[in-house]
Each structure stands twice: as C-alpha cells, then as structure tokens.
PDB file of N, CA and C in Angstrom:
ATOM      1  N   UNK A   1     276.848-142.697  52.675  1.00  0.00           N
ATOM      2  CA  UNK A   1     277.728-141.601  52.996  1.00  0.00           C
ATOM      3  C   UNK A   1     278.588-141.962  54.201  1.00  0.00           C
ATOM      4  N   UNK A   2     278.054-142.562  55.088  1.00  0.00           N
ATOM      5  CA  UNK A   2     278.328-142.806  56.701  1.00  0.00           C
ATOM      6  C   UNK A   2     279.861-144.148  56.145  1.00  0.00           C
ATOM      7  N   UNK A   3     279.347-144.807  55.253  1.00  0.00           N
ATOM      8  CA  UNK A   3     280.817-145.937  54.839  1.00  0.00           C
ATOM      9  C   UNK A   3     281.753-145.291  54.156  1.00  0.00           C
ATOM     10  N   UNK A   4     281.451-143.999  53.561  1.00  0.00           N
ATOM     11  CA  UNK A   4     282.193-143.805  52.704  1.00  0.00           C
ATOM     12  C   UNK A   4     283.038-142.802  53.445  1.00  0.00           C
ATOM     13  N   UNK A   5     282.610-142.232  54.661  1.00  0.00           N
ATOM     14  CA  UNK A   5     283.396-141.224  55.506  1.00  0.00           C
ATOM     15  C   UNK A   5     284.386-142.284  56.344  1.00  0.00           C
ATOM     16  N   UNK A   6     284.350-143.053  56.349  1.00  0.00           N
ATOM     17  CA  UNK A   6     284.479-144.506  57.322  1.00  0.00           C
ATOM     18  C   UNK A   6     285.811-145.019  56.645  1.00  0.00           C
ATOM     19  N   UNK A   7     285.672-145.469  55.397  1.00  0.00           N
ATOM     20  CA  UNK A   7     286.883-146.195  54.534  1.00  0.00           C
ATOM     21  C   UNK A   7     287.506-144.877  53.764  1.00  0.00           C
ATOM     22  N   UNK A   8     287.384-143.583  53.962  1.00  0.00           N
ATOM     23  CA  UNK A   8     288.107-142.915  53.698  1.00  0.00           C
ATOM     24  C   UNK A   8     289.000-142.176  54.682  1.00  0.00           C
ATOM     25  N   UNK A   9     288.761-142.583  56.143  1.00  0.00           N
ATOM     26  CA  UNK A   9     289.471-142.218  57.191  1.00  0.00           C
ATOM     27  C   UNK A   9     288.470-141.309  58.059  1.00  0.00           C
ATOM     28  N   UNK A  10     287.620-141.149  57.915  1.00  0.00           N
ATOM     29  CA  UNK A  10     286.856-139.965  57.943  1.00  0.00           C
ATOM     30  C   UNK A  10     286.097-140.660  59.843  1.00  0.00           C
ATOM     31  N   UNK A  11     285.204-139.700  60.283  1.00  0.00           N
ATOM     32  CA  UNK A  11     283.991-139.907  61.355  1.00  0.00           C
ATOM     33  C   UNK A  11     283.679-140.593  60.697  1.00  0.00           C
ATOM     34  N   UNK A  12     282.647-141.775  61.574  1.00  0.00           N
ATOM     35  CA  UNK A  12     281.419-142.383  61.455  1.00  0.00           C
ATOM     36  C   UNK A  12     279.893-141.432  61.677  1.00  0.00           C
ATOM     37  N   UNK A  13     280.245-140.260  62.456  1.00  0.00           N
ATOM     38  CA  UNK A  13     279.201-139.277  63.194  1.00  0.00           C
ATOM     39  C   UNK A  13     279.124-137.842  61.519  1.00  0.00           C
ATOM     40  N   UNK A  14     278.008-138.293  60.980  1.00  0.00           N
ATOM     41  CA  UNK A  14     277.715-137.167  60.070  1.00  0.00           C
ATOM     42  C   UNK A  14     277.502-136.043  60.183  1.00  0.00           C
ATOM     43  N   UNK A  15     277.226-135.678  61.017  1.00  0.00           N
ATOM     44  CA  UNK A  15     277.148-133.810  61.614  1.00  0.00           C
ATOM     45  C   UNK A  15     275.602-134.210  62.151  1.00  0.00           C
ATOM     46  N   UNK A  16     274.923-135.085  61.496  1.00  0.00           N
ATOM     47  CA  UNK A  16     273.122-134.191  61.592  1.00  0.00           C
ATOM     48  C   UNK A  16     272.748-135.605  62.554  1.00  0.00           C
ATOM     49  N   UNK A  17     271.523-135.354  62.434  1.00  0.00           N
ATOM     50  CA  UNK A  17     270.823-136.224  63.372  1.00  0.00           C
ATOM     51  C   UNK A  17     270.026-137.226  62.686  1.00  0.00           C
ATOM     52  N   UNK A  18     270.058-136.859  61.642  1.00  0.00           N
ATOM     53  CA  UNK A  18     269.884-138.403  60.783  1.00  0.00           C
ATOM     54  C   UNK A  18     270.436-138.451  59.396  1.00  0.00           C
ATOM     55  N   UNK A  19     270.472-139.245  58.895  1.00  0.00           N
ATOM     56  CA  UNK A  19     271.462-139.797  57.552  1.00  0.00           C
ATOM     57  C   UNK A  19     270.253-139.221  56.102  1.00  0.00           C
ATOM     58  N   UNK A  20     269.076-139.061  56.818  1.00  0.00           N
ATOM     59  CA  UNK A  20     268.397-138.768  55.610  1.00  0.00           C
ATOM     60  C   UNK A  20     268.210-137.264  55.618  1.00  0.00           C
ATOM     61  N   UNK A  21     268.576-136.646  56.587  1.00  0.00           N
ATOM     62  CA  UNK A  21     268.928-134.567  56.524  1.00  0.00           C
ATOM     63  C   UNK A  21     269.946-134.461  55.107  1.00  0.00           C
ATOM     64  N   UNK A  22     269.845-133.926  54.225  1.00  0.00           N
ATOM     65  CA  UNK A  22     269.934-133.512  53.432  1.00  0.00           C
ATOM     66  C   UNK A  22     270.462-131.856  53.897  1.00  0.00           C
ATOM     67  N   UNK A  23     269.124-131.258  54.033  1.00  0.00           N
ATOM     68  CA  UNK A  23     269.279-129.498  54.476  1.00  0.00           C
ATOM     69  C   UNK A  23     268.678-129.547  55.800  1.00  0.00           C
ATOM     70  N   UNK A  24     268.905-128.956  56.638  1.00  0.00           N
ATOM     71  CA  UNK A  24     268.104-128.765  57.891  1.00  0.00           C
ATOM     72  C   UNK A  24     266.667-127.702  57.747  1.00  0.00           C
ATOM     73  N   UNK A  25     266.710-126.758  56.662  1.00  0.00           N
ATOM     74  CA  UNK A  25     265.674-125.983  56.434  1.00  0.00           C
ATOM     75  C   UNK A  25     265.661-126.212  55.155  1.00  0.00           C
ATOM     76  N   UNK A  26     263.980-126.070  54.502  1.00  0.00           N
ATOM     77  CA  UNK A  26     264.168-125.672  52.804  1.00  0.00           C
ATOM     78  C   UNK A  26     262.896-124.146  53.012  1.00  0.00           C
ATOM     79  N   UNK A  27     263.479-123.560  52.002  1.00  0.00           N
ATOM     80  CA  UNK A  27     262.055-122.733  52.096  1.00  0.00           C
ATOM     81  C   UNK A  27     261.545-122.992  50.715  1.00  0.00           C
ATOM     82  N   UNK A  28     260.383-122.681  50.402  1.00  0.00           N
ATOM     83  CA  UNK A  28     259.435-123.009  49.511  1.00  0.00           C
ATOM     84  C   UNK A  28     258.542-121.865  49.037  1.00  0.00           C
ATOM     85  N   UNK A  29     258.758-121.519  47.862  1.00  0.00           N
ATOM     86  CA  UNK A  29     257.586-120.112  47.336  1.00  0.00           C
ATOM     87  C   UNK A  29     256.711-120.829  46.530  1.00  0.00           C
ATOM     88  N   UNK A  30     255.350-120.340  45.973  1.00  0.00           N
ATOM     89  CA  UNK A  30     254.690-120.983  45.599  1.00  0.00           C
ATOM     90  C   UNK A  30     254.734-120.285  43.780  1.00  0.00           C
ATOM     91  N   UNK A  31     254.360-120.942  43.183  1.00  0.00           N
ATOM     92  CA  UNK A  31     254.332-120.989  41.730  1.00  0.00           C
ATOM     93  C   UNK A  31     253.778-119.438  41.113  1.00  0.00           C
ATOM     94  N   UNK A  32     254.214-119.151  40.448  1.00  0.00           N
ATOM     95  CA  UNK A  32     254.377-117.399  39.534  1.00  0.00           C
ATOM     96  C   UNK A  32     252.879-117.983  39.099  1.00  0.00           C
ATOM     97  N   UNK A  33     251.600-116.916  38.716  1.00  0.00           N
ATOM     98  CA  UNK A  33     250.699-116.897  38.419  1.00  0.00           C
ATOM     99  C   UNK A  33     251.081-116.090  36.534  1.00  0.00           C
ATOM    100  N   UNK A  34     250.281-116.748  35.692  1.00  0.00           N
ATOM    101  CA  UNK A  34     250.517-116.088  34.371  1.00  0.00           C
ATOM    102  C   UNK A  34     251.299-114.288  34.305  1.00  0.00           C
ATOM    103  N   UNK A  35     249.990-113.838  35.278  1.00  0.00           N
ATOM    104  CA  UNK A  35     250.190-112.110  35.722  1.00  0.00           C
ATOM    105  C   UNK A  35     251.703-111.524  36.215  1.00  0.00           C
ATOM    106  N   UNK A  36     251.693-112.678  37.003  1.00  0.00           N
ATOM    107  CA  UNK A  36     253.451-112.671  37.433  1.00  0.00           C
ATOM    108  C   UNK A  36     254.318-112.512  36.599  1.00  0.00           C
ATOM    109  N   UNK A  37     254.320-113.620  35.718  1.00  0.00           N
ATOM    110  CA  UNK A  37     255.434-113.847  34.964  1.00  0.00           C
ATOM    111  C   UNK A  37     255.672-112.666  33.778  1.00  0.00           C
ATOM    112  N   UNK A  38     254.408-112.309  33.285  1.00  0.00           N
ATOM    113  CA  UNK A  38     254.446-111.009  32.603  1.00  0.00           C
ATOM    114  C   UNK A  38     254.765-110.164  33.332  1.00  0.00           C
ATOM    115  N   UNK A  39     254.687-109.793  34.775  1.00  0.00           N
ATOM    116  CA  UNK A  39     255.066-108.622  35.158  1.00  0.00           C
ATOM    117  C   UNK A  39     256.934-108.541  35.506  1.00  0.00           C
ATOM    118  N   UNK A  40     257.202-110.057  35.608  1.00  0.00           N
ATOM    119  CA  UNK A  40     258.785-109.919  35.669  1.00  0.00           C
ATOM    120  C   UNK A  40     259.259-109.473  34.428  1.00  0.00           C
ATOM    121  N   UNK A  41     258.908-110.128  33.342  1.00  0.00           N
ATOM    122  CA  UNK A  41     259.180-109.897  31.950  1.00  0.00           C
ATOM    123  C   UNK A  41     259.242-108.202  31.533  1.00  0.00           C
ATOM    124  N   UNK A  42     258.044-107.208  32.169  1.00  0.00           N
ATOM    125  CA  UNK A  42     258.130-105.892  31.863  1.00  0.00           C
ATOM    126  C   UNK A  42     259.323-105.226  32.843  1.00  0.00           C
ATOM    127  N   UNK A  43     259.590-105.476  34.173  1.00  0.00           N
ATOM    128  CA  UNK A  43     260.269-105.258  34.950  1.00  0.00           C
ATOM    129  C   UNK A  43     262.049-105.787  34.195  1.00  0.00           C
ATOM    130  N   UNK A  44     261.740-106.388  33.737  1.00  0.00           N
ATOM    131  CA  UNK A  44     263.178-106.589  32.423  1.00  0.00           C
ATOM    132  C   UNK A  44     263.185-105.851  31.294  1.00  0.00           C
ATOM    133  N   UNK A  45     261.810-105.413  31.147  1.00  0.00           N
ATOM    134  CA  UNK A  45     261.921-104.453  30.050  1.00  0.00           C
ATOM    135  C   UNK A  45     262.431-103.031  30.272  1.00  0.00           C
ATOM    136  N   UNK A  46     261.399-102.446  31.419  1.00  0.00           N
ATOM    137  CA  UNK A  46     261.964-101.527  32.151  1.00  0.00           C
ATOM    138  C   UNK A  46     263.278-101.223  32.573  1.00  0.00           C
ATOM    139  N   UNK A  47     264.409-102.117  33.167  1.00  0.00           N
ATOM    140  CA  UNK A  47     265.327-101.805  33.478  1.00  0.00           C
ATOM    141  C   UNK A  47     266.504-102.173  32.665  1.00  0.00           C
ATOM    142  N   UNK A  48     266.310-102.899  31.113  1.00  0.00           N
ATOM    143  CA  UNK A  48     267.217-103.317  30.339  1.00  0.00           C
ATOM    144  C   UNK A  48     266.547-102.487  28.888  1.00  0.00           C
ATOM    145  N   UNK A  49     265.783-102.199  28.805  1.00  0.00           N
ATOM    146  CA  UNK A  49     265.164-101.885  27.626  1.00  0.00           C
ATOM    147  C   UNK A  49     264.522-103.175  26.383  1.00  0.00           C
ATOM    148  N   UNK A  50     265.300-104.330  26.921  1.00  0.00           N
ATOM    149  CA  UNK A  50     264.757-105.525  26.278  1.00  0.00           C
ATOM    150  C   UNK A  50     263.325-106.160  26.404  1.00  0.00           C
ATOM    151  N   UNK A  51     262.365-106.113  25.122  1.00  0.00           N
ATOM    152  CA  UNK A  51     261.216-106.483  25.443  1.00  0.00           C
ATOM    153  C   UNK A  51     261.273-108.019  25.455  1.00  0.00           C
ATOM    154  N   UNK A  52     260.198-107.901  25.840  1.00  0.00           N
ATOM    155  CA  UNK A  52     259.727-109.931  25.114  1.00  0.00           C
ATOM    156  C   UNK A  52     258.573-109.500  24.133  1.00  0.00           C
ATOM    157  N   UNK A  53     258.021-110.106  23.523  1.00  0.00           N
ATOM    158  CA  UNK A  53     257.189-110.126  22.685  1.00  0.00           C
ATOM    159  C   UNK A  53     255.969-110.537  23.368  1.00  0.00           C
ATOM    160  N   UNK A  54     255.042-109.982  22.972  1.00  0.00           N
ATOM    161  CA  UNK A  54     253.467-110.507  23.367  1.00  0.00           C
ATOM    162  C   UNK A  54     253.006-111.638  23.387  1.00  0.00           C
ATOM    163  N   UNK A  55     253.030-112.324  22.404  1.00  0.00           N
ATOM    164  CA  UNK A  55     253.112-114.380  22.298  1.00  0.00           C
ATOM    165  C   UNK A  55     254.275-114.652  23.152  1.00  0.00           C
ATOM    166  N   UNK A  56     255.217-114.622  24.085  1.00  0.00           N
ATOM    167  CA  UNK A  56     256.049-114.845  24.932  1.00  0.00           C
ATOM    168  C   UNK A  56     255.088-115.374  26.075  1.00  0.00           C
ATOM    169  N   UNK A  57     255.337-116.033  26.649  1.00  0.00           N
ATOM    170  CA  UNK A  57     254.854-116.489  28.075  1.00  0.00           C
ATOM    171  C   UNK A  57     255.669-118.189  28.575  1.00  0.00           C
ATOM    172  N   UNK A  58     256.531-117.868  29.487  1.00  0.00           N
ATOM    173  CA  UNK A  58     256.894-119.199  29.148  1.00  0.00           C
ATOM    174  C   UNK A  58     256.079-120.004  30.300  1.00  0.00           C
ATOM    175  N   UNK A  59     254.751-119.549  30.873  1.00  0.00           N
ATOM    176  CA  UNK A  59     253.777-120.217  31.354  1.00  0.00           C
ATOM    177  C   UNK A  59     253.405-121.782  31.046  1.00  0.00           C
ATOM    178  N   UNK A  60     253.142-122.211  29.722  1.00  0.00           N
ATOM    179  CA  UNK A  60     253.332-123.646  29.337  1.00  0.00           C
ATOM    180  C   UNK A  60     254.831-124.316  29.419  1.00  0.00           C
ATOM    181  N   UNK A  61     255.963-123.824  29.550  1.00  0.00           N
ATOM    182  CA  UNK A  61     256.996-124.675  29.775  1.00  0.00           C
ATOM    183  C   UNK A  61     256.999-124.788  31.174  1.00  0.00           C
ATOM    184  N   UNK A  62     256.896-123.656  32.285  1.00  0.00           N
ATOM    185  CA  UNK A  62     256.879-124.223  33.767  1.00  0.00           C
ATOM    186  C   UNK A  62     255.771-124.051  34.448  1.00  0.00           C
ATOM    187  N   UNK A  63     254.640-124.107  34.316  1.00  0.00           N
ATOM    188  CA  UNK A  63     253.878-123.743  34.969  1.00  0.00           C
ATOM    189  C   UNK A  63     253.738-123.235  36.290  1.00  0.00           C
ATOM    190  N   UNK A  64     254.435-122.109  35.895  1.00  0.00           N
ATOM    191  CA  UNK A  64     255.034-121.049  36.865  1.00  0.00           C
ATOM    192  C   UNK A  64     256.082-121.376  38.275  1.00  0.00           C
ATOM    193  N   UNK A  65     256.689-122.378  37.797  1.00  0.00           N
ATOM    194  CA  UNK A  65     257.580-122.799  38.624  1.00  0.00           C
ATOM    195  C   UNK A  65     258.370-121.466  38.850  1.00  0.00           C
ATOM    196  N   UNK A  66     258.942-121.307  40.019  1.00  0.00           N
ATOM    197  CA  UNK A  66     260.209-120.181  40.075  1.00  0.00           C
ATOM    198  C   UNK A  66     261.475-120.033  39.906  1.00  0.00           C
ATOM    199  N   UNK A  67     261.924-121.847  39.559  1.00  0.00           N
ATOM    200  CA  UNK A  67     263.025-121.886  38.995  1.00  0.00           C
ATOM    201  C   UNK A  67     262.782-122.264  37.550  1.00  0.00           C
ATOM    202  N   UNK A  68     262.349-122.797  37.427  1.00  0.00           N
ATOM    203  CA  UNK A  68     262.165-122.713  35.730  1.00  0.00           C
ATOM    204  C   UNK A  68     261.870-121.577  35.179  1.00  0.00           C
ATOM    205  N   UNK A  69     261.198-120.927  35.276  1.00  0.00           N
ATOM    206  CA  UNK A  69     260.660-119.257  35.181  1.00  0.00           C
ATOM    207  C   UNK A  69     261.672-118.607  35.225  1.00  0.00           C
ATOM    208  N   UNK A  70     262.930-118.584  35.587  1.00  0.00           N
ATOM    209  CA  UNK A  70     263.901-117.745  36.375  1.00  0.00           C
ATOM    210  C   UNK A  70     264.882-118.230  34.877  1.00  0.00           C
ATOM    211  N   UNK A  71     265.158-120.070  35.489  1.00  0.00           N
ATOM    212  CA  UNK A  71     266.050-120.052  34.126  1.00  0.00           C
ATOM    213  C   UNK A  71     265.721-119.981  32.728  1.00  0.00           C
ATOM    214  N   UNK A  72     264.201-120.243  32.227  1.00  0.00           N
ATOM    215  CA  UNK A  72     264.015-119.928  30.728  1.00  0.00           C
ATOM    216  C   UNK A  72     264.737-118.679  30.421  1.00  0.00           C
ATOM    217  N   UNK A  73     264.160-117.448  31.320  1.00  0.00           N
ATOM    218  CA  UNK A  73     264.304-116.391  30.963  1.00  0.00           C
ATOM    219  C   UNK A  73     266.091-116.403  31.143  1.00  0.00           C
ATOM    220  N   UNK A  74     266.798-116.221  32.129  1.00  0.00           N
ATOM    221  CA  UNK A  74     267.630-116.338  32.331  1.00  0.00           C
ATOM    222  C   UNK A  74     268.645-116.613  30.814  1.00  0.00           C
ATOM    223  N   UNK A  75     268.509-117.870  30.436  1.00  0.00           N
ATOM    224  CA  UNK A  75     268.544-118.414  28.807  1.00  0.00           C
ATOM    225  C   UNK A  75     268.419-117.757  27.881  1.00  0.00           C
ATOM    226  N   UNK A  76     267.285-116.998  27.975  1.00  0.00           N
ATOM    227  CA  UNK A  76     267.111-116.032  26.666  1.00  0.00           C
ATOM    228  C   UNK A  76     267.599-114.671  26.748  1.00  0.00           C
ATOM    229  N   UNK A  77     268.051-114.224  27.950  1.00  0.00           N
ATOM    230  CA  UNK A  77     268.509-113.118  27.814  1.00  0.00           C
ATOM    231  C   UNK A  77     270.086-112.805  28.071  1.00  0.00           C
ATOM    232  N   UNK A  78     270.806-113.855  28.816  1.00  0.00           N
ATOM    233  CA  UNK A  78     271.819-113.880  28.736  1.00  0.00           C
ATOM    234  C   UNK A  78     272.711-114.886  28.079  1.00  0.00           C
ATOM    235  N   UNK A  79     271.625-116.067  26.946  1.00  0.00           N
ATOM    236  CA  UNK A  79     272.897-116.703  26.370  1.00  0.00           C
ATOM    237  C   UNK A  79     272.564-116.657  25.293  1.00  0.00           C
ATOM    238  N   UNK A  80     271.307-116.662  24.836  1.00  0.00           N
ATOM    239  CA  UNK A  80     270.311-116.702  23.419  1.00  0.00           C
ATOM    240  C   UNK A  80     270.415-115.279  22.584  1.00  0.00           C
ATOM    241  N   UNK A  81     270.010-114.290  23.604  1.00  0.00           N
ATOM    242  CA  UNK A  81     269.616-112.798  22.956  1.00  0.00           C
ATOM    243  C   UNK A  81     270.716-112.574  24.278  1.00  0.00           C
ATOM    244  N   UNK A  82     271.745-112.366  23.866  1.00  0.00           N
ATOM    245  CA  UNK A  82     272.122-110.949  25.156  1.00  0.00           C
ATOM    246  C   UNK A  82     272.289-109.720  24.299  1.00  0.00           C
ATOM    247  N   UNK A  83     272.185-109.094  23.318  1.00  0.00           N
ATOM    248  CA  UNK A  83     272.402-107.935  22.993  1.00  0.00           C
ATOM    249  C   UNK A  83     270.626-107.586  22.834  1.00  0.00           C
ATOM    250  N   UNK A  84     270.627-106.202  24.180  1.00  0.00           N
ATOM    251  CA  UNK A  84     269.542-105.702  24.679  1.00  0.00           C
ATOM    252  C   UNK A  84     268.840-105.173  23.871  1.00  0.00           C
ATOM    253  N   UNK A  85     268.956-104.689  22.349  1.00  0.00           N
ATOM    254  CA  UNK A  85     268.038-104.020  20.927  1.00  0.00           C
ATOM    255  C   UNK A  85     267.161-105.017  20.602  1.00  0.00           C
ATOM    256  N   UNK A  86     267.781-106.785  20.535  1.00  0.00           N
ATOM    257  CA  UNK A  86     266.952-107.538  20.181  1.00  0.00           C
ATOM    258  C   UNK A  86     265.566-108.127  21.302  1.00  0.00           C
ATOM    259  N   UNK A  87     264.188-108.363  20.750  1.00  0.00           N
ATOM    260  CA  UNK A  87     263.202-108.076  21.377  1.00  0.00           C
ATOM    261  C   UNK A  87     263.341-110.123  21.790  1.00  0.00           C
ATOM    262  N   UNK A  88     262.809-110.583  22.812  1.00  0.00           N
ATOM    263  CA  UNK A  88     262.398-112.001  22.926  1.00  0.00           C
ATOM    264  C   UNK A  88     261.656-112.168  22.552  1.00  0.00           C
ATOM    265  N   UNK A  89     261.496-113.097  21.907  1.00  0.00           N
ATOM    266  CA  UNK A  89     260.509-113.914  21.061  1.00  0.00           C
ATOM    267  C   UNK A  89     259.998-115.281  21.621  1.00  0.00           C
ATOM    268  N   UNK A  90     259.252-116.045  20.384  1.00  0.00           N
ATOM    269  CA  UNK A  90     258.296-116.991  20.975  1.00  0.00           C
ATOM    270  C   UNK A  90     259.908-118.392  20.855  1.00  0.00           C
ATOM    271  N   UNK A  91     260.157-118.303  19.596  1.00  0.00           N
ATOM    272  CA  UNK A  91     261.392-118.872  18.969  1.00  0.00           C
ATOM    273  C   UNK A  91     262.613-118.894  19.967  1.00  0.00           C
ATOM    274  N   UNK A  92     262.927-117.938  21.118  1.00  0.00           N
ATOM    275  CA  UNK A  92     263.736-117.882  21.834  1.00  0.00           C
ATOM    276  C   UNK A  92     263.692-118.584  23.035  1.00  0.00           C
ATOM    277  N   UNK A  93     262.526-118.536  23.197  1.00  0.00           N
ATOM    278  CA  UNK A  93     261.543-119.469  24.470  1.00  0.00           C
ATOM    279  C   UNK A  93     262.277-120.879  24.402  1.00  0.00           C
ATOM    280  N   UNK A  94     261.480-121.456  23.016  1.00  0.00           N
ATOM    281  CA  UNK A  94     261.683-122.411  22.512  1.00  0.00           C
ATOM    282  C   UNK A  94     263.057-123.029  22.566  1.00  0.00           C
ATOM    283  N   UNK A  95     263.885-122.091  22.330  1.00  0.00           N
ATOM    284  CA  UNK A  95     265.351-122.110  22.144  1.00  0.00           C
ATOM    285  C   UNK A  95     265.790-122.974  23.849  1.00  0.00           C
ATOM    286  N   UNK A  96     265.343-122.100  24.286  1.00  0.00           N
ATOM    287  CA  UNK A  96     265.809-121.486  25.839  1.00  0.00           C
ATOM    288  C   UNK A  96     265.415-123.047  26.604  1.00  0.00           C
ATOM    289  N   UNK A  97     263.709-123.354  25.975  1.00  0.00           N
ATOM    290  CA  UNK A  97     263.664-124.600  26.796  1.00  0.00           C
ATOM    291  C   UNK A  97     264.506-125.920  26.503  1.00  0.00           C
ATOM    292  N   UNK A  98     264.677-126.315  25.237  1.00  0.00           N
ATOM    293  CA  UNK A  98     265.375-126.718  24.353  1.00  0.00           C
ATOM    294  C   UNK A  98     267.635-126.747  25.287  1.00  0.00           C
ATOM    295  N   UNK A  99     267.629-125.650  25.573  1.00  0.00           N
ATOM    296  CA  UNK A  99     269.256-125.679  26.216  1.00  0.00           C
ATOM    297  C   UNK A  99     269.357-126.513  27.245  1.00  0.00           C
ATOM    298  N   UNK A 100     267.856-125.785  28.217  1.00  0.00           N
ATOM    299  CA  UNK A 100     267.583-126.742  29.527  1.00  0.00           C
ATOM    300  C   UNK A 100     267.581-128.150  29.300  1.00  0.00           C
ATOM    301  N   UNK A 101     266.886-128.267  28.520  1.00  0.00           N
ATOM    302  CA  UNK A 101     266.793-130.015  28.600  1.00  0.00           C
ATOM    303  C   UNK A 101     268.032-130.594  28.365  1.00  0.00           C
TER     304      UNK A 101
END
C-alpha cells in the first residue's frame, strides 16, 4: 500500500501506526444458538406475516454465524420469496445458500 501511495504521488505516512491496521477496532458477537435463530425467524414472522416453515433452520449452513444467518435469510426473503403470502421453505434455504456461494 505504502509503494503504491508513493508512485502514485501520494504520502509515504499511512495514517495508522502500522501497515498491518486494517481497522483500529473490530467488535465481535458470538454465534446465534439454534433457539436464536428460530426466534429471529418468528420475529420476521411477526412483523411481515411471512413464515418459515418448521424444517427451516439454516443452523447447518452457518453454524450460527451472524453474518451468514443474517444473509441466508436476507436471500430468502428479499430476493428468493419477497412476496410476504409465500411461507420459507427448506428448498429456499437451499436456494439462498446456493446464491451465496
């Protein structure tokens, strides 16, 4: 980065205090528990009327990661299923992990 600010006219001085700072802070949450992830899923039901289906859990695709968790669903409800009558399914999951990759 430091050559490339250099031969583009740029500082040699990167802002940070070392070349390997990236972010100066990260924060970190820890992984959605099965219970979790069903309870976001009803909390989408609740306020959209859109269910998921009971065989739904996308627990085996992230093991409760919070960004994966965030975008499966994310996937299935706003690019897969966005019209709120239709229920999520196991097939949509599938779908959903399937875009990600």
């Amino acid at each position: 980065m430091r050559d490339y600010k250099v031969a583009s006219g740029g500082s040699e001085n990167l802002n940070t205090a070392s070349p390997f700072n990236i972010k100066v802070e990260s924060l970190v949450i820890r992984d959605f528990s099965e219970a979790e992830i069903t309870e976001l899923y009803a909390q989408h039901t609740q306020d959209t009327g859109q269910v998921f289906t009971p065989e739904v859990l996308a627990y085996e695709y992230t093991m409760g990661q919070p960004w994966l968790v965030n975008a499966l669903a994310r996937q299935c409800v706003e690019v897969i299923v966005p019209d709120r009558t239709i229920a999520i399914d196991g097939q949509h999951v599938q779908m959903a992990k399937e875009n990600l990759i």
